[in-house]
PDB file of N, CA and C in Angstrom:
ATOM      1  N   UNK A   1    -116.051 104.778  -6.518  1.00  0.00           N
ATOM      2  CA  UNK A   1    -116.749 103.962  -5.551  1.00  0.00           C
ATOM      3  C   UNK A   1    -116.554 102.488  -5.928  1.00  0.00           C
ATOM      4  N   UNK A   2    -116.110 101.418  -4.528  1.00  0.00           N
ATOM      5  CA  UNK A   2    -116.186 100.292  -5.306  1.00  0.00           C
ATOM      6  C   UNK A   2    -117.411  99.770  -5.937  1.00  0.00           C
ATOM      7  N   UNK A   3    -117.225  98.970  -6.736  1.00  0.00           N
ATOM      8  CA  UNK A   3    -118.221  98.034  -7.411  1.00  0.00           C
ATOM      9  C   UNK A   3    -119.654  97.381  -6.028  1.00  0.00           C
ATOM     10  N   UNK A   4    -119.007  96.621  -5.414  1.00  0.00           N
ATOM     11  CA  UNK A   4    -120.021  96.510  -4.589  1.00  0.00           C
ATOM     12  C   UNK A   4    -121.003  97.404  -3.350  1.00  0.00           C
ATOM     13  N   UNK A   5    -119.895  98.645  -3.069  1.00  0.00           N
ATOM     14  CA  UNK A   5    -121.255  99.817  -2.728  1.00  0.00           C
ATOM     15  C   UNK A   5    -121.744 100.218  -3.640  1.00  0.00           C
ATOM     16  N   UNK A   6    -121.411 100.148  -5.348  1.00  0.00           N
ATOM     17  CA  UNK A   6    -122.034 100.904  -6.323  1.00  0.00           C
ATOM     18  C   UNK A   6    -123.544 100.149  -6.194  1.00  0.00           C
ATOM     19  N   UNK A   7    -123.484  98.846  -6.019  1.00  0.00           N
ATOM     20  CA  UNK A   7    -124.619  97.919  -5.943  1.00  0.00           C
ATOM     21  C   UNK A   7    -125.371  97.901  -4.572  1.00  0.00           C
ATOM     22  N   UNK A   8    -124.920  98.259  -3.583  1.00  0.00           N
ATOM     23  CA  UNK A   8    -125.677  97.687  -2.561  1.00  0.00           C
ATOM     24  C   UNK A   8    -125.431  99.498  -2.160  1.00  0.00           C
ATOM     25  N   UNK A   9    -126.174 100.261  -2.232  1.00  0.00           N
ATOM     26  CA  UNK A   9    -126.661 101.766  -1.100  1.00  0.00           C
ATOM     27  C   UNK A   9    -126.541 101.302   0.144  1.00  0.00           C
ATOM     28  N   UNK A  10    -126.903 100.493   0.673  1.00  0.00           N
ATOM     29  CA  UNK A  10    -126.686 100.599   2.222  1.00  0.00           C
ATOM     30  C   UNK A  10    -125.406 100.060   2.932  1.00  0.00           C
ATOM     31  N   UNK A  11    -124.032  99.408   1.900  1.00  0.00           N
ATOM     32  CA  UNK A  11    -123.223  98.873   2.274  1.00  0.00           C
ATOM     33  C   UNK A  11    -121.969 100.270   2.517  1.00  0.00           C
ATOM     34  N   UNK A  12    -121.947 100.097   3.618  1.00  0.00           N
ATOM     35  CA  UNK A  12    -120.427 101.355   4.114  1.00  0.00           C
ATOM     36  C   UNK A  12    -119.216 101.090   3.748  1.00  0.00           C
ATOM     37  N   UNK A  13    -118.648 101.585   3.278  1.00  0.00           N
ATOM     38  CA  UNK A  13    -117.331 101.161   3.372  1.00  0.00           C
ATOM     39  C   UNK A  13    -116.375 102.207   4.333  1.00  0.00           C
ATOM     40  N   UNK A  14    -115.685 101.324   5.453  1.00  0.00           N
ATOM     41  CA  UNK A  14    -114.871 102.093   6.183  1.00  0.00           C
ATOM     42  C   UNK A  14    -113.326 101.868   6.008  1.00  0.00           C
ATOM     43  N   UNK A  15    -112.488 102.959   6.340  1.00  0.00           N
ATOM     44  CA  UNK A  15    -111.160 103.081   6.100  1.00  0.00           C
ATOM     45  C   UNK A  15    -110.405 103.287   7.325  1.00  0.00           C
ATOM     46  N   UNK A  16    -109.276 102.179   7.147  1.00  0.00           N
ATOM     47  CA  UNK A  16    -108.711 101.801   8.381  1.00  0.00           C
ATOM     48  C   UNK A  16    -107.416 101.964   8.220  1.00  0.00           C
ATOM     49  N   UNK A  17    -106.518 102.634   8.743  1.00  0.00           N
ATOM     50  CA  UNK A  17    -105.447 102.963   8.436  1.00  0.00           C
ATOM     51  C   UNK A  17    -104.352 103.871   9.860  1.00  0.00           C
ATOM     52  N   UNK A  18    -102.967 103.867   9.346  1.00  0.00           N
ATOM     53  CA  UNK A  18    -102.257 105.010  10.442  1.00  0.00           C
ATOM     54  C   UNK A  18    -102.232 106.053   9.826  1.00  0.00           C
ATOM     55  N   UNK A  19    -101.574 106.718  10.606  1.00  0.00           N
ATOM     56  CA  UNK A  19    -101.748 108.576  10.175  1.00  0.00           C
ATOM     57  C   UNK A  19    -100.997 108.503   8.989  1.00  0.00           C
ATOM     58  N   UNK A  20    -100.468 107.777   8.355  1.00  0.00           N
ATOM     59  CA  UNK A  20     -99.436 108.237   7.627  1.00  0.00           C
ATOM     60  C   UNK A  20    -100.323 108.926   6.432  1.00  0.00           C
ATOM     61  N   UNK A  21     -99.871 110.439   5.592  1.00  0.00           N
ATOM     62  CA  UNK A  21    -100.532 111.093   4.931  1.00  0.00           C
ATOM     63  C   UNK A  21    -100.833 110.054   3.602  1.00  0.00           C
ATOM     64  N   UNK A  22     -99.943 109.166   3.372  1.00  0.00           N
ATOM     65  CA  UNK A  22    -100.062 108.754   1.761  1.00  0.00           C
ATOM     66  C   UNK A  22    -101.070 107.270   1.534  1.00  0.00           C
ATOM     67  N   UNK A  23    -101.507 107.416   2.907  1.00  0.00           N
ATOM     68  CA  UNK A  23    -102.255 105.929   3.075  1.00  0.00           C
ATOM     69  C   UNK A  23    -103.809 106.866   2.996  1.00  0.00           C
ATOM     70  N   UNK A  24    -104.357 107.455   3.491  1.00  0.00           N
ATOM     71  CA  UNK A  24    -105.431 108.391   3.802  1.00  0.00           C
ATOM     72  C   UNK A  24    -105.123 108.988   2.272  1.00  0.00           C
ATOM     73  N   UNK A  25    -104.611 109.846   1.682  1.00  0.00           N
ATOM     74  CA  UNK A  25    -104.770 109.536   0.136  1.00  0.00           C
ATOM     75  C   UNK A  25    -105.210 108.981  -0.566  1.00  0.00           C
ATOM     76  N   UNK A  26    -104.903 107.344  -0.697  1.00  0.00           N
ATOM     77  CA  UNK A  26    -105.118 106.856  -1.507  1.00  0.00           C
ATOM     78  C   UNK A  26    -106.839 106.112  -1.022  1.00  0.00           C
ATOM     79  N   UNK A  27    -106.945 106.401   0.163  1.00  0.00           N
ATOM     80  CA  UNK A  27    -107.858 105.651   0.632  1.00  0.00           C
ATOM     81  C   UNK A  27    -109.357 106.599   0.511  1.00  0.00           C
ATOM     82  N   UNK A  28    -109.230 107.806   0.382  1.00  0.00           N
ATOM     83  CA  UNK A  28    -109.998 108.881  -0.426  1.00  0.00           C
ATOM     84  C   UNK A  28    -110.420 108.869  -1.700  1.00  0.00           C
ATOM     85  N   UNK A  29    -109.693 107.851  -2.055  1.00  0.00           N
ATOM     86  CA  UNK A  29    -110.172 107.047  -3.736  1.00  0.00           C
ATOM     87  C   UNK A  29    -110.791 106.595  -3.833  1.00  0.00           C
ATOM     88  N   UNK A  30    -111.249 105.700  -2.646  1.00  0.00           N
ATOM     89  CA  UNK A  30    -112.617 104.893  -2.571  1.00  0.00           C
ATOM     90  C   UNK A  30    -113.698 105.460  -2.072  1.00  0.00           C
ATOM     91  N   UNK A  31    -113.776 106.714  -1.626  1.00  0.00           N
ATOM     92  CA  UNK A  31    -114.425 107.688  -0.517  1.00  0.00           C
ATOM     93  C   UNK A  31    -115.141 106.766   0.273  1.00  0.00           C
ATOM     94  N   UNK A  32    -114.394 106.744   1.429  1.00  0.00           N
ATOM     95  CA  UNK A  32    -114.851 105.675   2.690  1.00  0.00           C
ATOM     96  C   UNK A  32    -116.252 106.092   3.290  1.00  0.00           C
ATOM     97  N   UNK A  33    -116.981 106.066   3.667  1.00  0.00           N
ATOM     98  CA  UNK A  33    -118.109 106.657   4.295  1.00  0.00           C
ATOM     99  C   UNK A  33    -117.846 107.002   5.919  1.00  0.00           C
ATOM    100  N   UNK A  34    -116.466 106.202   6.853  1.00  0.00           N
ATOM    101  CA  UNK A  34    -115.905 105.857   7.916  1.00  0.00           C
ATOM    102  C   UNK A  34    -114.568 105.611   7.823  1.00  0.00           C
ATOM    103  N   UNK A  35    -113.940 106.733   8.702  1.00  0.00           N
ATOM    104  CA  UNK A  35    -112.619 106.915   8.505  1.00  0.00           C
ATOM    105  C   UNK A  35    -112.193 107.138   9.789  1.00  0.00           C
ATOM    106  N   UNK A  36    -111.367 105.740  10.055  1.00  0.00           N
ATOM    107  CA  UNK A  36    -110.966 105.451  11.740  1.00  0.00           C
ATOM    108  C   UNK A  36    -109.051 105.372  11.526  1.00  0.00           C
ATOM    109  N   UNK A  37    -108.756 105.145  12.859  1.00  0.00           N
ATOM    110  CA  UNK A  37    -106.814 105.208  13.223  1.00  0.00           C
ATOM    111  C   UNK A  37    -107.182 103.555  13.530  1.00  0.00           C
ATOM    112  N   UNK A  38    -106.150 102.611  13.452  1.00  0.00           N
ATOM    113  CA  UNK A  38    -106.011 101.428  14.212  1.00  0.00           C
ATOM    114  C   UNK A  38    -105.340 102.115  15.334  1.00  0.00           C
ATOM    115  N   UNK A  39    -106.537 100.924  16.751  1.00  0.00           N
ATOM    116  CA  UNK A  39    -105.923 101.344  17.776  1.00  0.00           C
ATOM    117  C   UNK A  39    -104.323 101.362  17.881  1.00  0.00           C
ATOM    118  N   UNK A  40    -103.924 100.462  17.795  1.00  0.00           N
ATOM    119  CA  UNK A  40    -102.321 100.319  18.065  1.00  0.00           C
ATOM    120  C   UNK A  40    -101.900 101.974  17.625  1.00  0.00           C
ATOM    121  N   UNK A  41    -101.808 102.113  16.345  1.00  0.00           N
ATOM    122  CA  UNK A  41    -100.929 103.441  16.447  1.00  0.00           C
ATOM    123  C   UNK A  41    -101.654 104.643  17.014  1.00  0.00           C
ATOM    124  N   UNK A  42    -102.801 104.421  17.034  1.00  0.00           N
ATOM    125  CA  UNK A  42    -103.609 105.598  17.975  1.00  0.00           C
ATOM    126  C   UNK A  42    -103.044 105.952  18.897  1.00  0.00           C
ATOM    127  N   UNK A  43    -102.567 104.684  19.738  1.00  0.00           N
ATOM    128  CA  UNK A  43    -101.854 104.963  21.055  1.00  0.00           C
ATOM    129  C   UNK A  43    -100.428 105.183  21.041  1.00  0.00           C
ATOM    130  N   UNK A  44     -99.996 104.883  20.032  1.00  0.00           N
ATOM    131  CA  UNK A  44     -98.804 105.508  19.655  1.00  0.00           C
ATOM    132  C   UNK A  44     -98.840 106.865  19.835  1.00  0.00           C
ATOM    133  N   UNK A  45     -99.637 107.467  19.052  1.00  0.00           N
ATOM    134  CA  UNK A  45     -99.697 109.229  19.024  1.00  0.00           C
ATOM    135  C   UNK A  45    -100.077 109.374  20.035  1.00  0.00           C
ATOM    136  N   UNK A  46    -101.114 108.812  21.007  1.00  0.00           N
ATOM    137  CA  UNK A  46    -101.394 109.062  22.609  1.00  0.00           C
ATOM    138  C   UNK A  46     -99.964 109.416  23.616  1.00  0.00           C
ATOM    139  N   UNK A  47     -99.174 108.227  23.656  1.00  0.00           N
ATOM    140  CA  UNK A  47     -98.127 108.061  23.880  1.00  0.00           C
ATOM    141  C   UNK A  47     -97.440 109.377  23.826  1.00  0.00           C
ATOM    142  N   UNK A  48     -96.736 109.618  22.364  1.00  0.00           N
ATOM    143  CA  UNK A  48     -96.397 111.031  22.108  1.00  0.00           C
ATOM    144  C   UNK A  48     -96.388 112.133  22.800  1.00  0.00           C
ATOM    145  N   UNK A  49     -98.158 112.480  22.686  1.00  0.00           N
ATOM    146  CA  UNK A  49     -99.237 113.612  23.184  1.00  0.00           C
ATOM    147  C   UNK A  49     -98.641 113.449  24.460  1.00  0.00           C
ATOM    148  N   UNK A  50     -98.651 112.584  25.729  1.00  0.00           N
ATOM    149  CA  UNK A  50     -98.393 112.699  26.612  1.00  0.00           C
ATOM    150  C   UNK A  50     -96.881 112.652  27.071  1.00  0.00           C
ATOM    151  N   UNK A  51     -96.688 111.887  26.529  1.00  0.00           N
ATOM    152  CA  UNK A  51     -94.512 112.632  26.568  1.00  0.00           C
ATOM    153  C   UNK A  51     -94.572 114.445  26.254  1.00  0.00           C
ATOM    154  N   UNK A  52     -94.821 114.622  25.089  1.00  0.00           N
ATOM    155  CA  UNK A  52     -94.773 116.014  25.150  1.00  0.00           C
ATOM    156  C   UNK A  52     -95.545 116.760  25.920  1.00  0.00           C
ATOM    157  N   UNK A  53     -96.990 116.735  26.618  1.00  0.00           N
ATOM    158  CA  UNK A  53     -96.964 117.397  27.654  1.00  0.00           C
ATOM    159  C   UNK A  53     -96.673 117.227  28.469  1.00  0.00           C
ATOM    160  N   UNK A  54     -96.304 116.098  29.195  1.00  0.00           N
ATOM    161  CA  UNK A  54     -95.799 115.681  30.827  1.00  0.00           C
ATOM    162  C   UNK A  54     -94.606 115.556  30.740  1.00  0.00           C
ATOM    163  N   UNK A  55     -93.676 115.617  29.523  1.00  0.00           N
ATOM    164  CA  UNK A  55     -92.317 115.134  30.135  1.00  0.00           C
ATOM    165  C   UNK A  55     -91.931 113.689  29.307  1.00  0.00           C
ATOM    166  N   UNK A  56     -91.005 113.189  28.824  1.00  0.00           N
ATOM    167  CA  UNK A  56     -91.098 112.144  27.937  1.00  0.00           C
ATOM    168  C   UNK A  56     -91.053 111.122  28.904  1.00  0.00           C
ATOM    169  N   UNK A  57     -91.789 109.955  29.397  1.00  0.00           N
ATOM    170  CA  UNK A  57     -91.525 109.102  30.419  1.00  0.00           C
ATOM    171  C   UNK A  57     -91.473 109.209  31.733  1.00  0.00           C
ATOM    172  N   UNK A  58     -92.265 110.577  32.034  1.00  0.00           N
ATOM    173  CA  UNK A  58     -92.250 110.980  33.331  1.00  0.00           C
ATOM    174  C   UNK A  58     -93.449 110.045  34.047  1.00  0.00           C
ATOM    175  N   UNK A  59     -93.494 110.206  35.305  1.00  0.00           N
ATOM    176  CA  UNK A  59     -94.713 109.569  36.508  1.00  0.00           C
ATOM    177  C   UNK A  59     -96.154 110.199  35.682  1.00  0.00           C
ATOM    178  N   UNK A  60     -96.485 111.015  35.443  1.00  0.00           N
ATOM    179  CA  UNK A  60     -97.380 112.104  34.890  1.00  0.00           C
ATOM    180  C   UNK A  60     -98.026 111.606  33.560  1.00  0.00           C
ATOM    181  N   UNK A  61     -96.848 111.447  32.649  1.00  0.00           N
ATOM    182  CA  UNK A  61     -97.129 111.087  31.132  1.00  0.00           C
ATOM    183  C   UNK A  61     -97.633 109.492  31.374  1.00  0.00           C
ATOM    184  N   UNK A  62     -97.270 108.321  32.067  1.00  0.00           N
ATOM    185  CA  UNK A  62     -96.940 107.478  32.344  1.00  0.00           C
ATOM    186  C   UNK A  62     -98.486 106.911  32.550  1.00  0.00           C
ATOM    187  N   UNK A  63     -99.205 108.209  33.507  1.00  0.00           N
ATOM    188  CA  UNK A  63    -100.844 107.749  34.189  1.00  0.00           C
ATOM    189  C   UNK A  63    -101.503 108.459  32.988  1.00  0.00           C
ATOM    190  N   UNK A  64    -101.191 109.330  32.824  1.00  0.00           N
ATOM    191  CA  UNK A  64    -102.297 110.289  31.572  1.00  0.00           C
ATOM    192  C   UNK A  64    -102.465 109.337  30.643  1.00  0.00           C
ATOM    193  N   UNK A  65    -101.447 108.629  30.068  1.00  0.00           N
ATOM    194  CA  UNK A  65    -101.216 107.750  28.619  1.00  0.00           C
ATOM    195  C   UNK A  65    -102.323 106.903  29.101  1.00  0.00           C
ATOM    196  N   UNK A  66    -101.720 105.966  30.575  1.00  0.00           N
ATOM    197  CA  UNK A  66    -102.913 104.943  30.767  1.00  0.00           C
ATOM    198  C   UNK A  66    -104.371 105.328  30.756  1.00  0.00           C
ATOM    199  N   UNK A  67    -104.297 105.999  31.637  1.00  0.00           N
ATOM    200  CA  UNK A  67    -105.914 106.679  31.496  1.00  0.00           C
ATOM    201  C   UNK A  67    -106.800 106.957  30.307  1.00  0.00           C
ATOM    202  N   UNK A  68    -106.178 107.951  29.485  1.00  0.00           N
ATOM    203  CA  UNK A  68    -106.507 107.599  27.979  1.00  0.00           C
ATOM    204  C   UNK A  68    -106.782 106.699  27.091  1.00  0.00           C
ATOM    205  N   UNK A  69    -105.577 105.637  27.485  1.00  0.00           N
ATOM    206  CA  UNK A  69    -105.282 104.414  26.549  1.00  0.00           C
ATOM    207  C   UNK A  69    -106.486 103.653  26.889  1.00  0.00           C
ATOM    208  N   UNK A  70    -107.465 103.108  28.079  1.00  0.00           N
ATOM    209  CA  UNK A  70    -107.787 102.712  28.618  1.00  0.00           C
ATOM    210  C   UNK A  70    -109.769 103.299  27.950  1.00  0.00           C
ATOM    211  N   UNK A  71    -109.620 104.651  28.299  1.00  0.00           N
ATOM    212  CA  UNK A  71    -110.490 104.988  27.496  1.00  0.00           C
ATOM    213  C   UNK A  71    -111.105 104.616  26.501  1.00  0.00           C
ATOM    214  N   UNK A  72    -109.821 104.659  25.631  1.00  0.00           N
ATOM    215  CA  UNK A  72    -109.576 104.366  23.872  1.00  0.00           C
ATOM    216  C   UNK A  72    -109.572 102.662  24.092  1.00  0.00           C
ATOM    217  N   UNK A  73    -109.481 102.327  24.729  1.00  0.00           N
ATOM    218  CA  UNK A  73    -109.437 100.723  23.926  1.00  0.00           C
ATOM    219  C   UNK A  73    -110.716 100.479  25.297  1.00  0.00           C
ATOM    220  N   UNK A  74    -111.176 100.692  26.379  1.00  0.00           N
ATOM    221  CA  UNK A  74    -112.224  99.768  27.102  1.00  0.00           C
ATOM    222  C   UNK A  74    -113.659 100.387  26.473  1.00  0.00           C
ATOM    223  N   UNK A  75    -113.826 102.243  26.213  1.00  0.00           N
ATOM    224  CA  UNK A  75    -114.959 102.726  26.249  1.00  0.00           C
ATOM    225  C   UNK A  75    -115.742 102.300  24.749  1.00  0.00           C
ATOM    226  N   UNK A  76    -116.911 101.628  24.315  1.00  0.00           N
ATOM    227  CA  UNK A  76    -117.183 101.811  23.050  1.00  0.00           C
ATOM    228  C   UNK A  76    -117.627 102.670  22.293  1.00  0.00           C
ATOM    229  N   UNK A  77    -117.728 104.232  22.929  1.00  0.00           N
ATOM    230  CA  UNK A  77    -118.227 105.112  22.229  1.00  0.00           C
ATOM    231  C   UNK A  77    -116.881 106.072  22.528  1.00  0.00           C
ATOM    232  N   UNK A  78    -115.650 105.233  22.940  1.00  0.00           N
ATOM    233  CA  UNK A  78    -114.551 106.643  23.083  1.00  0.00           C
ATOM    234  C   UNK A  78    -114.413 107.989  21.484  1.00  0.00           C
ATOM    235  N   UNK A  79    -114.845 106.901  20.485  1.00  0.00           N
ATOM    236  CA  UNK A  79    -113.909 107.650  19.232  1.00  0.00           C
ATOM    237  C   UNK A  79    -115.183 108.574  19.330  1.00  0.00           C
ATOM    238  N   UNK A  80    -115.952 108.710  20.011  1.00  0.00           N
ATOM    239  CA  UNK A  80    -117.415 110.135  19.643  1.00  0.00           C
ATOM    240  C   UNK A  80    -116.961 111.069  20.627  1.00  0.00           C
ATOM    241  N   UNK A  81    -115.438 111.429  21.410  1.00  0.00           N
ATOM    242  CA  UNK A  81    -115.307 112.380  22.644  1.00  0.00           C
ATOM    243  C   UNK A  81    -114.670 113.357  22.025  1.00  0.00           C
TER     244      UNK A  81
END
């Protein structure tokens, strides 16, 4: 635990990171109390998700992504769905 949640109980520490496995590793070292994606690559994997079900760049994938994306970055309680 860092030094300053060791001191302060009510201070959180959250972990911010991309999927990549070796970043979330090391970041389990500090045991985060809050463990989020930065939007940007969130929507990266959104992106993805919807190429592979609709089609890579299809009309389909194209509105789903937005719709989502839109979700994820306008709603403030999206990351609780």
């Amino acid at each position: 635990m860092p030094q300053a949640a060791a001191q302060d109980r009510e201070l959180k520490i959250v972990a911010i990171a991309d999927g990549a496995r070796d970043n979330w590793t090391f970041l389990e070292s500090v045991t985060p109390d809050i463990r989020l994606v930065d939007v940007w690559h969130a929507c990266q994997y959104l992106k993805a998700a919807a190429d592979a079900a609709y089609g890579a760049e299809s009309a389909r994938s194209t509105a789903g992504f937005d719709t989502h994306k839109a979700i994820l970055t306008d709603d403030p309680r999206a990351w609780a769905r």
